[in-house]
C-alpha atoms as a PDB file:
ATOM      1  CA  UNK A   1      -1.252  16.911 -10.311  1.00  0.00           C
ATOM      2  CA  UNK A   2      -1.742  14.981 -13.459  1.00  0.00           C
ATOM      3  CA  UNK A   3      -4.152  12.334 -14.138  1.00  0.00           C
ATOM      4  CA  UNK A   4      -4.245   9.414 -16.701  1.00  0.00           C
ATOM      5  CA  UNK A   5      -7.047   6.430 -18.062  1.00  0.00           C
ATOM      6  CA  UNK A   6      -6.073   2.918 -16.318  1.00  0.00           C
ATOM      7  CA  UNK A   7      -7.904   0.551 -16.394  1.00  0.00           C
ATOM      8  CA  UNK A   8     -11.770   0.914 -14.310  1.00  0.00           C
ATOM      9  CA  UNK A   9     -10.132   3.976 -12.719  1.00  0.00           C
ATOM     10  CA  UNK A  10      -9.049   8.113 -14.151  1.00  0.00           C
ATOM     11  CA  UNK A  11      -5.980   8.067 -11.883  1.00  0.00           C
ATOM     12  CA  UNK A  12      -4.730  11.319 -10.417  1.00  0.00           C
ATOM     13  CA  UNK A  13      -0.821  11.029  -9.728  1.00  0.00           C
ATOM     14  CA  UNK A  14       2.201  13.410  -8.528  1.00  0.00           C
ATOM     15  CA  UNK A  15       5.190  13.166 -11.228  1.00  0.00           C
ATOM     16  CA  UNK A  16       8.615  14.454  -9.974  1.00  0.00           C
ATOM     17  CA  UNK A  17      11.616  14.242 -11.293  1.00  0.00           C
ATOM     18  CA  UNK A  18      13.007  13.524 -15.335  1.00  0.00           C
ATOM     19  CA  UNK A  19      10.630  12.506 -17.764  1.00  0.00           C
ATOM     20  CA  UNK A  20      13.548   9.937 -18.908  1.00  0.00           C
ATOM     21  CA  UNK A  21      14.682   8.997 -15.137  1.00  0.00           C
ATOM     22  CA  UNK A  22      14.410   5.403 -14.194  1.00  0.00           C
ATOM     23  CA  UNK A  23      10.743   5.097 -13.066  1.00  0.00           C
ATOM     24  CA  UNK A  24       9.698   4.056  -9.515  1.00  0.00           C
ATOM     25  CA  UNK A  25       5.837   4.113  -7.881  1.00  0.00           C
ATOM     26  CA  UNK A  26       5.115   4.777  -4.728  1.00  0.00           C
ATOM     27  CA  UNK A  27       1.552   3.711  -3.536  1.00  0.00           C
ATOM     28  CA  UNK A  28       0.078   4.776   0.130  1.00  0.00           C
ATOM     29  CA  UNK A  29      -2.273   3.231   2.428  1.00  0.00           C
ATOM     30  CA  UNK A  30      -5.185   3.776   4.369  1.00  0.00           C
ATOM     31  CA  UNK A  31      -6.098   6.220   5.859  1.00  0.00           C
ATOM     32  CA  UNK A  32      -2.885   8.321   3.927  1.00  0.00           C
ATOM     33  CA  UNK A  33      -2.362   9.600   0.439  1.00  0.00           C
ATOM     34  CA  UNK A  34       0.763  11.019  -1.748  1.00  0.00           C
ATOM     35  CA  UNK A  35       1.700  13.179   0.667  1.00  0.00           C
ATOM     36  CA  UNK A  36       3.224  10.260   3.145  1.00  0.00           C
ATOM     37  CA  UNK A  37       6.185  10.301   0.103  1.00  0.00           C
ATOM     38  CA  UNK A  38       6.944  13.908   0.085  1.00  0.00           C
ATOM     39  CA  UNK A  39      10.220  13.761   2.011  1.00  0.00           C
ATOM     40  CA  UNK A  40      11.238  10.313  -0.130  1.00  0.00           C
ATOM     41  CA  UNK A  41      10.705  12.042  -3.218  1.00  0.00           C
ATOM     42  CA  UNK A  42      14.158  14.586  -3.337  1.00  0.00           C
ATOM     43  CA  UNK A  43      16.024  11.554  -2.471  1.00  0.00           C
ATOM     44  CA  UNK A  44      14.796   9.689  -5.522  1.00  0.00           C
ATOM     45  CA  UNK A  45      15.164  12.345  -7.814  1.00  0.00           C
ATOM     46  CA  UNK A  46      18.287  13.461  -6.863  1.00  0.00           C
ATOM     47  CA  UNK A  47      19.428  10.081  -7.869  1.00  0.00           C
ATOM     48  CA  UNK A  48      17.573  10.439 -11.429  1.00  0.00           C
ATOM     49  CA  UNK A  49      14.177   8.725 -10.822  1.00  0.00           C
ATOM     50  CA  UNK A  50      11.199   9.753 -12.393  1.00  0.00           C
ATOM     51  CA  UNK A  51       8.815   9.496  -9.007  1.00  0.00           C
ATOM     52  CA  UNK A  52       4.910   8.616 -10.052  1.00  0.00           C
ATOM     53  CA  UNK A  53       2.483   9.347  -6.558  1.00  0.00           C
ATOM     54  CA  UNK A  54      -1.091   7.955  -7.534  1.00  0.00           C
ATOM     55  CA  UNK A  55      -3.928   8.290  -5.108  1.00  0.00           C
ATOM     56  CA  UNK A  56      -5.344   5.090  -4.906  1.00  0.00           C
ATOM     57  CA  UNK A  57      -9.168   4.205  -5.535  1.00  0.00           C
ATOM     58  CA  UNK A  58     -11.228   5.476  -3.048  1.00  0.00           C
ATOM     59  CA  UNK A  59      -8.601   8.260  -2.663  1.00  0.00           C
ATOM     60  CA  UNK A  60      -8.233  12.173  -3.348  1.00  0.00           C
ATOM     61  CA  UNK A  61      -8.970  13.084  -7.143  1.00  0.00           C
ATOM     62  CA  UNK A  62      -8.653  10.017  -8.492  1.00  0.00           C
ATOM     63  CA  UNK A  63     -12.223   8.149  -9.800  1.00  0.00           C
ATOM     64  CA  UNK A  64     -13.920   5.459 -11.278  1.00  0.00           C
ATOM     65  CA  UNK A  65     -14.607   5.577 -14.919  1.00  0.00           C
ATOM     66  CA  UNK A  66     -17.670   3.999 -14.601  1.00  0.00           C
ATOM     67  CA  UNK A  67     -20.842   4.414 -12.177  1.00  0.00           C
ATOM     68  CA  UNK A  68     -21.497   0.457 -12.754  1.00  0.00           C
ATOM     69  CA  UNK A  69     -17.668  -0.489 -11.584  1.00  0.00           C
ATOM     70  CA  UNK A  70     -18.045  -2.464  -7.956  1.00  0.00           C
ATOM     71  CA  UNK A  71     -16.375   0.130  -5.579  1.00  0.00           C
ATOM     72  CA  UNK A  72     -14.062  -3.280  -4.419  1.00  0.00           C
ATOM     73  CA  UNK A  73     -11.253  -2.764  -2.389  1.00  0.00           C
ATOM     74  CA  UNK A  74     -10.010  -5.910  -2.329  1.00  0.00           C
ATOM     75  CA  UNK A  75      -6.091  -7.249  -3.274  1.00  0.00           C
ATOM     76  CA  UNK A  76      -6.655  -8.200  -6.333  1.00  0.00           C
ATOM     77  CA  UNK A  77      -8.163  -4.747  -7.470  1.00  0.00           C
ATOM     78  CA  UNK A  78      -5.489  -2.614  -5.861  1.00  0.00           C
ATOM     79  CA  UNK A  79      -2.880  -4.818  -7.354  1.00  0.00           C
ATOM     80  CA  UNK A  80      -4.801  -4.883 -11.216  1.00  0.00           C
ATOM     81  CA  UNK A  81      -4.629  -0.684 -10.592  1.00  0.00           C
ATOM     82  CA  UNK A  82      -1.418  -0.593 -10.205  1.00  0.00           C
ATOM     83  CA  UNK A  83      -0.196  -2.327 -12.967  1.00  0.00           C
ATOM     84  CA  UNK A  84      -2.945  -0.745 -14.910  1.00  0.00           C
ATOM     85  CA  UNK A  85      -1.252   2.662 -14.440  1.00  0.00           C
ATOM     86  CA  UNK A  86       2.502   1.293 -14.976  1.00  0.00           C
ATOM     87  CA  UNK A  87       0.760   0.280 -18.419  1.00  0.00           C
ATOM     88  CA  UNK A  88      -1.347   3.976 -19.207  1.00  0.00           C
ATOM     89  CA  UNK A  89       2.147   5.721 -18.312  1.00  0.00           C
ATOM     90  CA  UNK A  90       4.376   3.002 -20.476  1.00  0.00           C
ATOM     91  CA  UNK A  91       6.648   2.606 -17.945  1.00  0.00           C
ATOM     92  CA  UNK A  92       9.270   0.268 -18.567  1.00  0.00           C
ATOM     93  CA  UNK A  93       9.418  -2.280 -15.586  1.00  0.00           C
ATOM     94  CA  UNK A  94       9.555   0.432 -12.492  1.00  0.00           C
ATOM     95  CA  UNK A  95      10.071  -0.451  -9.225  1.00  0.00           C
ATOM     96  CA  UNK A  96       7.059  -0.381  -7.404  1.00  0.00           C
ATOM     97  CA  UNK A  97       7.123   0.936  -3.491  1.00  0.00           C
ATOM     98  CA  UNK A  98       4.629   0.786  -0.532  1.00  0.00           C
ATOM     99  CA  UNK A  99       3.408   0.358   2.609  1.00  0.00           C
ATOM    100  CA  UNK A 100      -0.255  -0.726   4.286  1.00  0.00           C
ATOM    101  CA  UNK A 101      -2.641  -0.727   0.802  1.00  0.00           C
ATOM    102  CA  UNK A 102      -0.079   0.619  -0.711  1.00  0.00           C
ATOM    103  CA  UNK A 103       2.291  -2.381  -0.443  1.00  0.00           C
ATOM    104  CA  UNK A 104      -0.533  -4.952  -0.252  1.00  0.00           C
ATOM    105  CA  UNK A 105      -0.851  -3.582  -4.115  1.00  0.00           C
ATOM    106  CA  UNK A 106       2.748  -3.847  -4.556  1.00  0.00           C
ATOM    107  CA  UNK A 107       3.195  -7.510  -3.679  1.00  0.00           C
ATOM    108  CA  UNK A 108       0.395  -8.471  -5.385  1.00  0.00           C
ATOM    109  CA  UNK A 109       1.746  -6.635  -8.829  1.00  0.00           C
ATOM    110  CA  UNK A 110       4.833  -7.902  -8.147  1.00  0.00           C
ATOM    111  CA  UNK A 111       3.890 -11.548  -7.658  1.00  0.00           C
ATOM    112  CA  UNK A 112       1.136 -11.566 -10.539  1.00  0.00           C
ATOM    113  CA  UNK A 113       2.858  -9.650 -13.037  1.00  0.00           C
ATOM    114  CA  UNK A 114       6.741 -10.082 -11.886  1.00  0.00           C
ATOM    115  CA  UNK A 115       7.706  -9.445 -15.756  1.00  0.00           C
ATOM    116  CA  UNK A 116       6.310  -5.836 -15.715  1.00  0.00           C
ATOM    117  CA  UNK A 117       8.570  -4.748 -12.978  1.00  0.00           C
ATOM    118  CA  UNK A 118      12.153  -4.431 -12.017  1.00  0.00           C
ATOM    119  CA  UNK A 119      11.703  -4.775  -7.735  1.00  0.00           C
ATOM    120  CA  UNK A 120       9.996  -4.633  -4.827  1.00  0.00           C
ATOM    121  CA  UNK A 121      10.177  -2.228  -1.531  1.00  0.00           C
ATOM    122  CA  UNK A 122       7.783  -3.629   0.697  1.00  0.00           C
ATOM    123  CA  UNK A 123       6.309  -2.633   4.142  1.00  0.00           C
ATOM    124  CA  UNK A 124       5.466  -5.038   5.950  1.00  0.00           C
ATOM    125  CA  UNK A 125       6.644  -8.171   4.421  1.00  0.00           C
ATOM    126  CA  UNK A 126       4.836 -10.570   1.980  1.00  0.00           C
ATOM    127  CA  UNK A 127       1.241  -8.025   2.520  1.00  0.00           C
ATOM    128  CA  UNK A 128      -0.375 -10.174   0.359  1.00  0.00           C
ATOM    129  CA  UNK A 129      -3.842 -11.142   2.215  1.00  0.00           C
ATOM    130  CA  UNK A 130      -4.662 -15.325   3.307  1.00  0.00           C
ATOM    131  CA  UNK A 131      -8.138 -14.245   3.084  1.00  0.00           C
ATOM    132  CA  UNK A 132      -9.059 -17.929   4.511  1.00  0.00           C
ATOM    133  CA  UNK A 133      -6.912 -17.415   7.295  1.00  0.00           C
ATOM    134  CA  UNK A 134      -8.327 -14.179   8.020  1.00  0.00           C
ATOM    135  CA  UNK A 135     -11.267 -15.770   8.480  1.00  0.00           C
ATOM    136  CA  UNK A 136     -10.606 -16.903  12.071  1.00  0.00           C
ATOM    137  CA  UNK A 137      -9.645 -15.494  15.048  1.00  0.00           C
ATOM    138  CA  UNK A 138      -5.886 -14.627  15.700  1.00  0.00           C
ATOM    139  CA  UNK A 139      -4.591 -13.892  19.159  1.00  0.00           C
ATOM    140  CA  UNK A 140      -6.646 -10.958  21.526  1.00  0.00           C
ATOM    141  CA  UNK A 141      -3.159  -8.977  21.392  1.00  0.00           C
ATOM    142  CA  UNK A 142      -3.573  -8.854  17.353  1.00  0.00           C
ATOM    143  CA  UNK A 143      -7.755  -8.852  17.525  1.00  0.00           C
ATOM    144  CA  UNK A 144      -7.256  -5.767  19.429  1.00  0.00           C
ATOM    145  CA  UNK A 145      -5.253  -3.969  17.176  1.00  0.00           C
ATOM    146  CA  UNK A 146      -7.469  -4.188  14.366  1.00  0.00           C
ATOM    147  CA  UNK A 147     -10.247  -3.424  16.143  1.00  0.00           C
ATOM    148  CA  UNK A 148     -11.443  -0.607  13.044  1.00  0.00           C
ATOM    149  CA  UNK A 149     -11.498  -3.692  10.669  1.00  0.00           C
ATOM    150  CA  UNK A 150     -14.320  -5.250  13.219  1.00  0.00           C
ATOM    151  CA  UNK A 151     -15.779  -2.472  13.193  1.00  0.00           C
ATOM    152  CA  UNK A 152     -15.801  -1.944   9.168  1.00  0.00           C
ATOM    153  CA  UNK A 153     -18.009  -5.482   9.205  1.00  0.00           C
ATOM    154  CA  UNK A 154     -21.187  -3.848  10.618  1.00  0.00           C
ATOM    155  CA  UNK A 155     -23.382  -1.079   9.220  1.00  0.00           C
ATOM    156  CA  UNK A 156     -22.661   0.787  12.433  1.00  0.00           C
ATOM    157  CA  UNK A 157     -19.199   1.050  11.358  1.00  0.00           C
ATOM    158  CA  UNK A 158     -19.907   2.433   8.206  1.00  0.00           C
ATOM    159  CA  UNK A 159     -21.770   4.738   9.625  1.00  0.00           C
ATOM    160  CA  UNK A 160     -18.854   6.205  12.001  1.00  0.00           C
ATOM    161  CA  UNK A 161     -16.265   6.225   8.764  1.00  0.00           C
ATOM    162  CA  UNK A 162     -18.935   8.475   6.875  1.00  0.00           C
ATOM    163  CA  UNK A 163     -19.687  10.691   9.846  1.00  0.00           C
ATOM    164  CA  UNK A 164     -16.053  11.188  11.857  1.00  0.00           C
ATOM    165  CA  UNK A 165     -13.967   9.915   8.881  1.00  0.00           C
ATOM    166  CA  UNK A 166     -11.667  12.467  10.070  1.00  0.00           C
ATOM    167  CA  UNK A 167     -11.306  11.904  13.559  1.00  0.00           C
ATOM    168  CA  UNK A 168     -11.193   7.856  13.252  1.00  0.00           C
ATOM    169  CA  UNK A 169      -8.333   8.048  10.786  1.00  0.00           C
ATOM    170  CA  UNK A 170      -6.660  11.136  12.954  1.00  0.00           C
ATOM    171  CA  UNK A 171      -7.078   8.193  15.852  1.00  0.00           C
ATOM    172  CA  UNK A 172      -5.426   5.147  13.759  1.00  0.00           C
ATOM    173  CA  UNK A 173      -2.668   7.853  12.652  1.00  0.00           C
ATOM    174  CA  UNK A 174      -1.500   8.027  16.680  1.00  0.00           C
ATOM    175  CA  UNK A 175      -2.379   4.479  17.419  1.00  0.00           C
ATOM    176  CA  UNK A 176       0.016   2.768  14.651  1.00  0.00           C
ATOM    177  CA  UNK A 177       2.636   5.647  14.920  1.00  0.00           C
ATOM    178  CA  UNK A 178       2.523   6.528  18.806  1.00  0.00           C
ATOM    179  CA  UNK A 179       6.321   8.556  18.958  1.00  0.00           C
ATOM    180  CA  UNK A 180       5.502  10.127  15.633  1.00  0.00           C
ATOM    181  CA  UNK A 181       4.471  13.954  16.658  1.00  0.00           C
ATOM    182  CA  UNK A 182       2.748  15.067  13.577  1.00  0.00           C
ATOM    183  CA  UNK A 183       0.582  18.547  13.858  1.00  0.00           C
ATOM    184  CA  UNK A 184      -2.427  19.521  12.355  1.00  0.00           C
ATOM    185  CA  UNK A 185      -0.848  21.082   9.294  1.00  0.00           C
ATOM    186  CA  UNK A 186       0.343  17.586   8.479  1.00  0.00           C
ATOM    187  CA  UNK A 187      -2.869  15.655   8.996  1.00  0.00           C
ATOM    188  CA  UNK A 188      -5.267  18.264   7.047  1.00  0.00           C
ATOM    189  CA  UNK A 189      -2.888  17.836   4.206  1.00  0.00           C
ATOM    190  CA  UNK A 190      -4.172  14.093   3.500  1.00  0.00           C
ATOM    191  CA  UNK A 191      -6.996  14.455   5.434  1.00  0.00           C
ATOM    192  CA  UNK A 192      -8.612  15.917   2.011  1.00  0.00           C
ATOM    193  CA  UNK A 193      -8.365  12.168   0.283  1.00  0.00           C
ATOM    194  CA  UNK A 194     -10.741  10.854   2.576  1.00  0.00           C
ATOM    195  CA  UNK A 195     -13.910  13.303   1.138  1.00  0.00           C
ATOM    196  CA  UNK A 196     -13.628  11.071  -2.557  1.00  0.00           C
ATOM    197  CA  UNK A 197     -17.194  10.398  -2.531  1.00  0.00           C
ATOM    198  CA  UNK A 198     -15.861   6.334  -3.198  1.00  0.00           C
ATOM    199  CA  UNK A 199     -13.611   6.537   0.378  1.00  0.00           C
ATOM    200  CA  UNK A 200     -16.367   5.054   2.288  1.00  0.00           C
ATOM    201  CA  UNK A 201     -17.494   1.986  -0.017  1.00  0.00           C
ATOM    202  CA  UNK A 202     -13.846   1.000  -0.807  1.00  0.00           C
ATOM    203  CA  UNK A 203     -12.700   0.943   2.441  1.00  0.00           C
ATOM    204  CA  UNK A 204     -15.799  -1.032   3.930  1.00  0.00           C
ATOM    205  CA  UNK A 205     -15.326  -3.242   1.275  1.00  0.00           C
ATOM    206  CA  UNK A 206     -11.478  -3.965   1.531  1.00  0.00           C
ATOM    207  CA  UNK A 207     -11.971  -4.908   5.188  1.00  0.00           C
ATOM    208  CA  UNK A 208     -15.044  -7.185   4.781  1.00  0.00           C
ATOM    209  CA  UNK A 209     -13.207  -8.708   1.899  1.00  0.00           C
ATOM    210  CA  UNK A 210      -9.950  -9.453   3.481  1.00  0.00           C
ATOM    211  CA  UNK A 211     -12.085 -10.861   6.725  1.00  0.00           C
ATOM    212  CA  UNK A 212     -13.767 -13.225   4.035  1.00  0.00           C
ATOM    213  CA  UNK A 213     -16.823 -11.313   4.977  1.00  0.00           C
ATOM    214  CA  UNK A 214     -18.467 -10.036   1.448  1.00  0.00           C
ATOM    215  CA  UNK A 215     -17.645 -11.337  -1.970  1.00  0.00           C
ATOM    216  CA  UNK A 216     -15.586  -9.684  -4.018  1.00  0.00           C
ATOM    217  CA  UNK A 217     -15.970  -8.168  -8.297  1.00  0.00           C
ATOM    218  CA  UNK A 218     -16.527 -11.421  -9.699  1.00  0.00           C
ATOM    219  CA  UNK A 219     -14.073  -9.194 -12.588  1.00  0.00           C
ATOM    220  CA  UNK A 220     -11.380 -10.098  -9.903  1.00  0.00           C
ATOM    221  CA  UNK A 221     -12.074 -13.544  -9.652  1.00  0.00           C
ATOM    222  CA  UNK A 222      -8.985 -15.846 -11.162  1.00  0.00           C
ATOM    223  CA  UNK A 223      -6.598 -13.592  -9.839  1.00  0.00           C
ATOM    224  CA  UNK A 224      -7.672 -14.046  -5.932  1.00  0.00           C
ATOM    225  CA  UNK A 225      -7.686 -17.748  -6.726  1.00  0.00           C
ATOM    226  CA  UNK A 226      -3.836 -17.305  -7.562  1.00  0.00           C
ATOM    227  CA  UNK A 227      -3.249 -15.205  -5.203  1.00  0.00           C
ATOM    228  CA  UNK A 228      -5.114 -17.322  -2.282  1.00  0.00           C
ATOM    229  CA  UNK A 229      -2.243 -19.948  -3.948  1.00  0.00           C
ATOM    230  CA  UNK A 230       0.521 -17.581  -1.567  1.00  0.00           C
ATOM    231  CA  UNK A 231       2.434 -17.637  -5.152  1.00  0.00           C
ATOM    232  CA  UNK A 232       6.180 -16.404  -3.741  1.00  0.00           C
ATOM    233  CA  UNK A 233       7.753 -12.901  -5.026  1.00  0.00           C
ATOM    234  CA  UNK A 234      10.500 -13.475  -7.639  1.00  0.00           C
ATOM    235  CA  UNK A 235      11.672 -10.135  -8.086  1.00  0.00           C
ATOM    236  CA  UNK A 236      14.787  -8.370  -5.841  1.00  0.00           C
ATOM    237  CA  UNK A 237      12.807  -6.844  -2.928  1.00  0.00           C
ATOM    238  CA  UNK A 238      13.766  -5.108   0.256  1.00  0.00           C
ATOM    239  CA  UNK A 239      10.932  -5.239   3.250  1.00  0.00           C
ATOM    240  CA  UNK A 240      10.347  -3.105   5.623  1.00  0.00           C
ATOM    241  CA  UNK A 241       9.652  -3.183   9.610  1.00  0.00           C
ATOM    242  CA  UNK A 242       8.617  -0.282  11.819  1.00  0.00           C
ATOM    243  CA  UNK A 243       9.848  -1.386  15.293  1.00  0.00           C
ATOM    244  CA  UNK A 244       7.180   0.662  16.907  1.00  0.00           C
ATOM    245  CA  UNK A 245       4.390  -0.286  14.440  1.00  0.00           C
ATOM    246  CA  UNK A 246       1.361  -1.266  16.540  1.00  0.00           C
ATOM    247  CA  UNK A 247      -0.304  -2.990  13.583  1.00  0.00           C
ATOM    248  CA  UNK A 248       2.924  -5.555  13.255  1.00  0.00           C
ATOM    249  CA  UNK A 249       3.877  -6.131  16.725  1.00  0.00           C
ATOM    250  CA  UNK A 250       6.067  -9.284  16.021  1.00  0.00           C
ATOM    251  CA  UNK A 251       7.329  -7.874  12.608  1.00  0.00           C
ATOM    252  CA  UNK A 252       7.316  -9.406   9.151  1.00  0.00           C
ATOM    253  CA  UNK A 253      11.255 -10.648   9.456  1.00  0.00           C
ATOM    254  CA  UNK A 254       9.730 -14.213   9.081  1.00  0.00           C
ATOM    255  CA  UNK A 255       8.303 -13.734   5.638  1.00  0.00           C
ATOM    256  CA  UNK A 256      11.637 -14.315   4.403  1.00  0.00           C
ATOM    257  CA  UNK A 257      10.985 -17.532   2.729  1.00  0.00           C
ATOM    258  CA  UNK A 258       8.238 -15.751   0.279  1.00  0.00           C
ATOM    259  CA  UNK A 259      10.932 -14.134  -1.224  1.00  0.00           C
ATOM    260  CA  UNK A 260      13.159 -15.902  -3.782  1.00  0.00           C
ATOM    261  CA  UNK A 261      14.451 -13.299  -6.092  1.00  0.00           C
ATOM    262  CA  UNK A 262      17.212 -11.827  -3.963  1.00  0.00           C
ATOM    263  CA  UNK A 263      15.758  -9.916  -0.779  1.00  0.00           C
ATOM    264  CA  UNK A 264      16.606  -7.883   2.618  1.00  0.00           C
ATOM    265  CA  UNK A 265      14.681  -7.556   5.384  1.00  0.00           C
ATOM    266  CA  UNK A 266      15.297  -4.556   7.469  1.00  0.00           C
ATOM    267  CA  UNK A 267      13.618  -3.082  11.139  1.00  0.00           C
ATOM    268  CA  UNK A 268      13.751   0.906  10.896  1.00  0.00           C
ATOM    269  CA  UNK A 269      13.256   3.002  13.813  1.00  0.00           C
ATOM    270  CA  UNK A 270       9.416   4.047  13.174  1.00  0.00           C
ATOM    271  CA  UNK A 271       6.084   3.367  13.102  1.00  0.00           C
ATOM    272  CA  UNK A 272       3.424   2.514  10.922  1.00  0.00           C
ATOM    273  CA  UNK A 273       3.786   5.590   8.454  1.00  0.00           C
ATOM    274  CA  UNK A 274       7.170   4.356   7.798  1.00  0.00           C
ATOM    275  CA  UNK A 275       7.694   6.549   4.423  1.00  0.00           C
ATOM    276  CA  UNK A 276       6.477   9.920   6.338  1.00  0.00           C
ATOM    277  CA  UNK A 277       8.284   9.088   9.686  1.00  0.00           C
ATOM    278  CA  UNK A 278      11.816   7.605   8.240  1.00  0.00           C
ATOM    279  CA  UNK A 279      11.820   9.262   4.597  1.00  0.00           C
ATOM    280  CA  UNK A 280      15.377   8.543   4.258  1.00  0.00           C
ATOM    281  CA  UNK A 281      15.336   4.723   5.419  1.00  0.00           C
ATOM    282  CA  UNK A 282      12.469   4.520   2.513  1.00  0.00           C
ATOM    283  CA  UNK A 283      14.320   6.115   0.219  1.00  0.00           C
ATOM    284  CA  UNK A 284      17.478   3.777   0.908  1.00  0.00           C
ATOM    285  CA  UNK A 285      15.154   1.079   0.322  1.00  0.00           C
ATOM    286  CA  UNK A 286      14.596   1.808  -2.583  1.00  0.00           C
ATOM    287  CA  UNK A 287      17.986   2.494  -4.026  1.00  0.00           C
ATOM    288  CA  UNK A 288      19.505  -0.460  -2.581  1.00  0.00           C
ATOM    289  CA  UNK A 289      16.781  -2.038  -4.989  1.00  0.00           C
ATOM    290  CA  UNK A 290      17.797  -0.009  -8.015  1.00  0.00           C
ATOM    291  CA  UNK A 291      21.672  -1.161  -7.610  1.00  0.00           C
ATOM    292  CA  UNK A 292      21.173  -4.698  -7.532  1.00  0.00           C
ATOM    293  CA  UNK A 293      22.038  -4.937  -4.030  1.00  0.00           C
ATOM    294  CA  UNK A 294      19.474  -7.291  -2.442  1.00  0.00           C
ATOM    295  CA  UNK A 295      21.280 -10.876  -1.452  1.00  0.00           C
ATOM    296  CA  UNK A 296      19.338 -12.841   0.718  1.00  0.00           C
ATOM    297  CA  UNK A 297      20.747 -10.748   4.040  1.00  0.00           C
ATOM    298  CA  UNK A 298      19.031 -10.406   7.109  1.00  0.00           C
ATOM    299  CA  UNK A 299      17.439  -7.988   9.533  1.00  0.00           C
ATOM    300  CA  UNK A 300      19.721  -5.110  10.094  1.00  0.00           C
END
């Protein structure tokens, strides 16, 4: 593990592969960390990538710089990280990678700040949040599914995150993923992330803030008002469905129009922990990215 300065955060980050490779990041979600990556990773760098893994806020080692920071999870903060740490590291436009937070940050770098990277693997789809939309209700088949971020809105729920933080997120692991078989081995590996005395506040706060529930850093401000704009991603991008994804039953293959840069929309054979169940259809994401070979095709 190595850690850098960026931005409001000290970062801690995996680095594989050659210090001169061509640079990719690959960001988790909630409730995962690095280790969803670990069978992408000897793909990459077999190819000659240099492979950064931060832990996003909230997560594992990493942690704020400053007691007086907002512990925000919203969009625009996750997306102001990452490009945060693509500066700290001087990385020279990467291509930046994720899925669930991880590529909610990802479009939102990507659509901000398209000049400080070189493409886009997405899962699922244009992430970025209509926070005004999210406002009201949605059908009871897609209510139901969220139910955790209904929860998140009350003190109540709070309360179960910092009590049976492990056995909630063990629970959304099976719901979103229900034919992945992981063991115990597997979950105890990430389930370490969660104790960053920050997991709690962040995630409470991303989920109120994305249900247009609490305000968000005031820091953050202009940027949500661009983003709440739905600005379109200009850079090559490949997006990602899990056909047995819970969270996404109707997939993301309609958020083709968002995409104007050259993109590919594919349905893999997993579920929401697309990266740890289908390493290599990750992995082939993002090469297809790195060889210019995004075109405007369809599902496949």
């Amino acid at each position: 593990m190595e850690r850098v300065d960026a931005g409001v955060l000290s970062v801690a980050y995996l680095q594989d592969g050659p210090a001169d490779g061509w640079p990719v990041v690959l960001s988790h979600g909630f409730p995962y960390d690095v280790h969803a990556y670990d069978e992408v990773v000897p793909v990459l760098t077999a190819r000659g990538a240099r492979v950064i893994r931060p832990y996003l806020r909230g997560f594992g080692p990493t942690r704020f710089r400053s007691a007086a920071t907002v512990r925000s999870g919203q969009q625009a903060a996750l997306g102001s990280d990452l490009i945060a740490l693509v500066e700290a590291l001087r990385l020279e436009r990467p291509i930046i990678a994720g899925y669930d937070w991880g590529g909610l940050a990802s479009c939102v770098a990507a659509a901000l700040w398209p000049e400080r990277v070189a493409g886009l693997v997405s899962m699922a789809g244009y992430d970025i949040i209509d926070i005004e939309r999210q406002r009201h209700a949605f059908t009871p088949a897609v209510e139901h599914a969220v139910w955790y971020q209904h929860l998140f809105q009350t003190e109540r729920g709070r309360e179960t995150l910092a009590a049976h933080r492990g056995e909630l997120c063990r629970m959304l692991w099976r719901q979103w993923s229900p034919r992945w078989s992981f063991d115990e081995a597997t979950f105890a590996r990430t389930a370490g992330s969660f104790d960053n005395p920050d997991f709690v506040d962040v995630v409470v706060h991303a989920y109120r803030h994305a249900l247009g529930q609490a305000a968000g850093d005031p820091a953050h401000d202009g940027l949500e008002a661009r983003l709440a704009a739905r600005p379109k991603i200009t850079v090559p991008a490949v997006t990602l469905d899990g056909a047995t994804d819970t969270l996404k039953p109707g997939g993301t293959a309609d958020h083709a129009p968002m995409f104007i840069g050259g993109h590919e929309h594919r349905l893999v054979d997993a579920g929401h922990n697309l990266p740890q169940e289908a390493p290599a259809a990750f992995a082939d994401a993002v090469l297809t990215v790195r060889a210019g070979r995004t075109g405007n095709r369809k599902q496949r």
